[in-house]
Protein backbone atom coordinates (compact mmCIF):
# COMPACT_ATOMS: atom_id res chain seq x y z
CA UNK A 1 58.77 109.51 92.13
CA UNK A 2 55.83 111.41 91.69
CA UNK A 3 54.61 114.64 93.70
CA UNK A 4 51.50 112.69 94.85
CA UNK A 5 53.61 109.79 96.30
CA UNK A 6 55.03 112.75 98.80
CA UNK A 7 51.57 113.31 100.22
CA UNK A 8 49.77 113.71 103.08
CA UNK A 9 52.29 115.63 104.75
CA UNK A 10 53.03 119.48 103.64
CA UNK A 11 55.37 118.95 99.74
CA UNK A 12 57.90 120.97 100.67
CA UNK A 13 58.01 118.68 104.73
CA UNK A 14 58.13 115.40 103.05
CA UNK A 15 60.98 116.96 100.50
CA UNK A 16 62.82 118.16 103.21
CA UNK A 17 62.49 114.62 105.12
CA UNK A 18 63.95 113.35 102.01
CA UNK A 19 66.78 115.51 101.74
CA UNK A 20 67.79 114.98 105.48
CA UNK A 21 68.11 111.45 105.07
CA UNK A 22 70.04 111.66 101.67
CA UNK A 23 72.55 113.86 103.46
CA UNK A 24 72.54 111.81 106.71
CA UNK A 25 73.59 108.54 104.20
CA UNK A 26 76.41 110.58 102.84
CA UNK A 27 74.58 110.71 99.41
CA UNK A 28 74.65 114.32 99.71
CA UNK A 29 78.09 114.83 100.87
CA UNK A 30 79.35 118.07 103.37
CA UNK A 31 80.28 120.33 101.17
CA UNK A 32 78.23 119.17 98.16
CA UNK A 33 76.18 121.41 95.67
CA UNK A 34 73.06 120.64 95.93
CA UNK A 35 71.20 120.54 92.14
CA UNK A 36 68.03 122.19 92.29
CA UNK A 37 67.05 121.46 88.98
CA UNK A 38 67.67 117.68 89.06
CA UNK A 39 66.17 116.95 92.45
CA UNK A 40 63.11 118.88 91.56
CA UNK A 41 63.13 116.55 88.77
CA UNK A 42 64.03 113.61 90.23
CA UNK A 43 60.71 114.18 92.57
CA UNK A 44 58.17 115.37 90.15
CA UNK A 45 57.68 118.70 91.59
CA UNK A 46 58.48 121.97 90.78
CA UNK A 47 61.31 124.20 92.63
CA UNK A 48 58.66 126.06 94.83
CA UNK A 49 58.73 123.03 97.43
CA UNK A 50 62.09 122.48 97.17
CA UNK A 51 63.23 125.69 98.36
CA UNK A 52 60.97 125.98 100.95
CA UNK A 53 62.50 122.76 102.20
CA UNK A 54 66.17 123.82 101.89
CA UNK A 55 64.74 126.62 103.62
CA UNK A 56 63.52 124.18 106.52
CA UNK A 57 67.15 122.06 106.50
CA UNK A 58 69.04 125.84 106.67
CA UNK A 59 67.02 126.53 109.79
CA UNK A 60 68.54 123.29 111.18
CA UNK A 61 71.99 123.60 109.87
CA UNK A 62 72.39 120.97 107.45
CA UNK A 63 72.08 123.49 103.96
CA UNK A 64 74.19 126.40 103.63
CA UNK A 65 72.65 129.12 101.73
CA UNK A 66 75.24 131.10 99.71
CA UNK A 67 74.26 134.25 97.55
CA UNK A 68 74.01 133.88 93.90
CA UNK A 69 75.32 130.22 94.17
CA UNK A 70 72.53 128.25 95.60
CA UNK A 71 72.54 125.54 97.93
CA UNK A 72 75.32 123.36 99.85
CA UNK A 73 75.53 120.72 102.31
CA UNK A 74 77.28 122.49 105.99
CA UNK A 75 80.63 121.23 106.15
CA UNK A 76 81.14 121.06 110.04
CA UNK A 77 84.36 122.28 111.20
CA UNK A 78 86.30 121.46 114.36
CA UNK A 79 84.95 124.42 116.28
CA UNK A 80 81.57 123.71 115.08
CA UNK A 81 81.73 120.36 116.17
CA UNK A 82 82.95 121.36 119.40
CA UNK A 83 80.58 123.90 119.88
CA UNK A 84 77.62 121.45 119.17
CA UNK A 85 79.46 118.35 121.59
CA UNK A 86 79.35 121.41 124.22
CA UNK A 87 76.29 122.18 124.11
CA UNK A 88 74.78 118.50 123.78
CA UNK A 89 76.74 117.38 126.97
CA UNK A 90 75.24 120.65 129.01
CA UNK A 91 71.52 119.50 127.88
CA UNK A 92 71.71 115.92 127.85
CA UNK A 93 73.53 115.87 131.14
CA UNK A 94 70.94 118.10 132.74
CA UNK A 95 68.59 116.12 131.68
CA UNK A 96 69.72 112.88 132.87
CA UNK A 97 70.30 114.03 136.76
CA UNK A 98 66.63 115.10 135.82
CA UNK A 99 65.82 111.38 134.87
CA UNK A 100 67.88 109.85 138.03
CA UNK A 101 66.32 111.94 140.45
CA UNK A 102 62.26 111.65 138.93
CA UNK A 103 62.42 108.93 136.55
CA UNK A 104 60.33 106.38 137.34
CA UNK A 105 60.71 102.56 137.77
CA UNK A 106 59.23 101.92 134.82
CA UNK A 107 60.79 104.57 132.44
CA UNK A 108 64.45 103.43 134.24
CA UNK A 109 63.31 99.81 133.59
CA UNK A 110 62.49 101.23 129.40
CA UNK A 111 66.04 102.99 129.49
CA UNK A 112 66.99 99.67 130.49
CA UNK A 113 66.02 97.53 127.63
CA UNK A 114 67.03 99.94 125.40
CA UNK A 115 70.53 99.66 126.76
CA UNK A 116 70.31 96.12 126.64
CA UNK A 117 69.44 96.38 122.43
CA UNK A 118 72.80 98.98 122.21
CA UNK A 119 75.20 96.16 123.71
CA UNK A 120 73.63 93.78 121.10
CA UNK A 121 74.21 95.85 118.28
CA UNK A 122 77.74 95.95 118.18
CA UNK A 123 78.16 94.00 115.40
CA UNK A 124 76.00 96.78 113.06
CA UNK A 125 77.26 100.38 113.38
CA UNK A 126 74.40 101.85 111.65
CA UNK A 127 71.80 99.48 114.02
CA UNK A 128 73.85 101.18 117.26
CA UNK A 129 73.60 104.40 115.87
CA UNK A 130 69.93 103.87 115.54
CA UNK A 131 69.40 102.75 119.27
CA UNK A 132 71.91 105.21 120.55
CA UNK A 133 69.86 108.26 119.02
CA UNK A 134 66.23 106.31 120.32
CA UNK A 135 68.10 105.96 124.07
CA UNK A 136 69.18 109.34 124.11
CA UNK A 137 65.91 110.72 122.91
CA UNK A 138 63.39 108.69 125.22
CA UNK A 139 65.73 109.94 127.97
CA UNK A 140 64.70 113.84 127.14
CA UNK A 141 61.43 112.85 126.59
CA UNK A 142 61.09 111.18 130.10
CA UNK A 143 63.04 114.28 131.27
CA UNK A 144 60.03 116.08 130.11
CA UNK A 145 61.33 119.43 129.10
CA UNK A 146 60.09 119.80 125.50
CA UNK A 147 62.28 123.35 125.02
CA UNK A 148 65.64 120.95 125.66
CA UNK A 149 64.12 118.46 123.57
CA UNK A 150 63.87 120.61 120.37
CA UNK A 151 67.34 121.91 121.27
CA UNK A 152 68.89 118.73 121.40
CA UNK A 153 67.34 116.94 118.22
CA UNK A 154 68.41 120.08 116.07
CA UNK A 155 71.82 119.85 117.88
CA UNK A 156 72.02 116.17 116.78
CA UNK A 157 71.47 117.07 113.07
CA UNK A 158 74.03 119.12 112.74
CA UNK A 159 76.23 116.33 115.00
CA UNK A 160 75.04 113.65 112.28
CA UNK A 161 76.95 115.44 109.82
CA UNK A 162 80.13 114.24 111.37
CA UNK A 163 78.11 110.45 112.64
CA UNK A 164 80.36 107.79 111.78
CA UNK A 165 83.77 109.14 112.04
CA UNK A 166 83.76 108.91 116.23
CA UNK A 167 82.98 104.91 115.88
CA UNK A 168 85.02 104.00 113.53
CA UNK A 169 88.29 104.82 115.97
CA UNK A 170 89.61 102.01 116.88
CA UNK A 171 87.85 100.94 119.83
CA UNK A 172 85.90 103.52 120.32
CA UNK A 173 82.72 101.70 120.18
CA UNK A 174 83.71 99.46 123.21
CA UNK A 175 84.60 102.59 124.92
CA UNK A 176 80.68 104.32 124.66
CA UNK A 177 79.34 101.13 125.54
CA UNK A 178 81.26 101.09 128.69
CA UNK A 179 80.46 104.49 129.26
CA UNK A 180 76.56 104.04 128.58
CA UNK A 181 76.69 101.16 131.24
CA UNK A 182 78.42 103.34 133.97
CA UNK A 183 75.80 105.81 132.75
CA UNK A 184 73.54 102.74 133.29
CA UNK A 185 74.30 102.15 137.06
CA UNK A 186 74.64 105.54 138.08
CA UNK A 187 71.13 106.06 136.75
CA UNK A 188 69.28 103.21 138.13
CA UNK A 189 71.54 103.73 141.66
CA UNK A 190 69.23 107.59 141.60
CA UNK A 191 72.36 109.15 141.58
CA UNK A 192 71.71 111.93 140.34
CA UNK A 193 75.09 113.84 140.41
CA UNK A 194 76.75 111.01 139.18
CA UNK A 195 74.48 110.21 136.66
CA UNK A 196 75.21 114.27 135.39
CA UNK A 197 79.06 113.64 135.62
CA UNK A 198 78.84 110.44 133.66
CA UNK A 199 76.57 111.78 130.64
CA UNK A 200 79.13 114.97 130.39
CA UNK A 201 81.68 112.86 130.22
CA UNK A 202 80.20 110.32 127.92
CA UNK A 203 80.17 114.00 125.28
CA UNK A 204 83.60 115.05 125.92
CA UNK A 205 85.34 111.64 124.97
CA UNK A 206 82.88 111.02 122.18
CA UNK A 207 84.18 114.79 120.83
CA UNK A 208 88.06 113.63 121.48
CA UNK A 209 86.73 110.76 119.13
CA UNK A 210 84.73 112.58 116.52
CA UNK A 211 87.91 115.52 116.23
């Protein structure tokens, strides 16, 4: 891979993209010392770019800078995790009494069909994970609050780290399913409190799954 394959965006963006999605695939492994020299390599650029772009994925969590011994992948701990499931299920709750109340038809009738592509992705974890995240993110976006928005996609980075061990417990795929369809009803009924109490709770089980 060559340095002029990374453009148009910034070096150093498109590096950090890079990196993200190599630690997201469990390439780069929690925990994991991350080889300056060899990625740099690997990408045809010098270590300039790629520092500024562990710089970027320390600012979100996912690097741990440590003095004198470079870069790591963030190993999440149970109070981490907790801490980030807490936080999520204050936002994303918020925001979906937000959606209940103002949403309209339309965007209820979008939240919809996207809930209608998670109960037919069962059969592909890493397909549901992928509509899960796009649900949960059109719902902020429709909530319209782009401060909670940021929040919540830096919150999910750091969640990611920890992504596939809540669905693989036994059934606890069947169990967010169910939950996103009460979330579902409760939604398109403009029930607003409801709607709040089902999201939070939708985060607290998912955390009893993840821990």
């Amino acid at each position: 891979m060559s340095a002029l394959s990374l453009a148009p965006r910034a070096l150093y963006e498109e590096v950090a993209e890079l990196l993200r999605q190599r630690i997201f695939s469990r390439e780069l492994e929690p925990g994991s010392w991350i080889d300056e020299l060899k990625i740099a390599e690997e990408y045809g650029i010098s270590r300039t770019p790629l520092r500024e772009a562990l710089k970027v994925l320390a600012a979100e969590g996912l690097v741990t800078m440590k003095v004198r011994r470079g870069a790591y992948v963030t190993e999440v701990s149970d109070k981490d995790l907790a801490d980030v499931y807490h936080l999520l299920a204050l936002l994303e709750s918020d925001a979906a009494a937000v959606v209940a109340q103002r949403g309209t038809d339309a965007e209820h009738a979008e939240l919809q069909t996207l809930h209608a592509e998670l109960e037919a992705a069962t059969a592909d974890r890493d397909r549901f994970f992928a509509i899960n995240e796009r649900f949960h993110m059109r719902l902020l976006e429709i909530a319209n609050n782009r401060w909670r928005e940021q929040m919540v996609a830096d919150l999910r980075k750091v969640m990611k780290l920890n992504r596939h061990n809540s669905l693989l417990k036994s059934g606890r795929m069947d169990d967010s399913l169910a939950e996103h369809r009460a979330l579902m009803a409760a939604l398109l009924a403009r029930n607003a409190p409801l709607t709040q109490q089902r999201m939070h709770a939708h985060f607290r089980n998912g955390l009893e799954a993840a821990t």
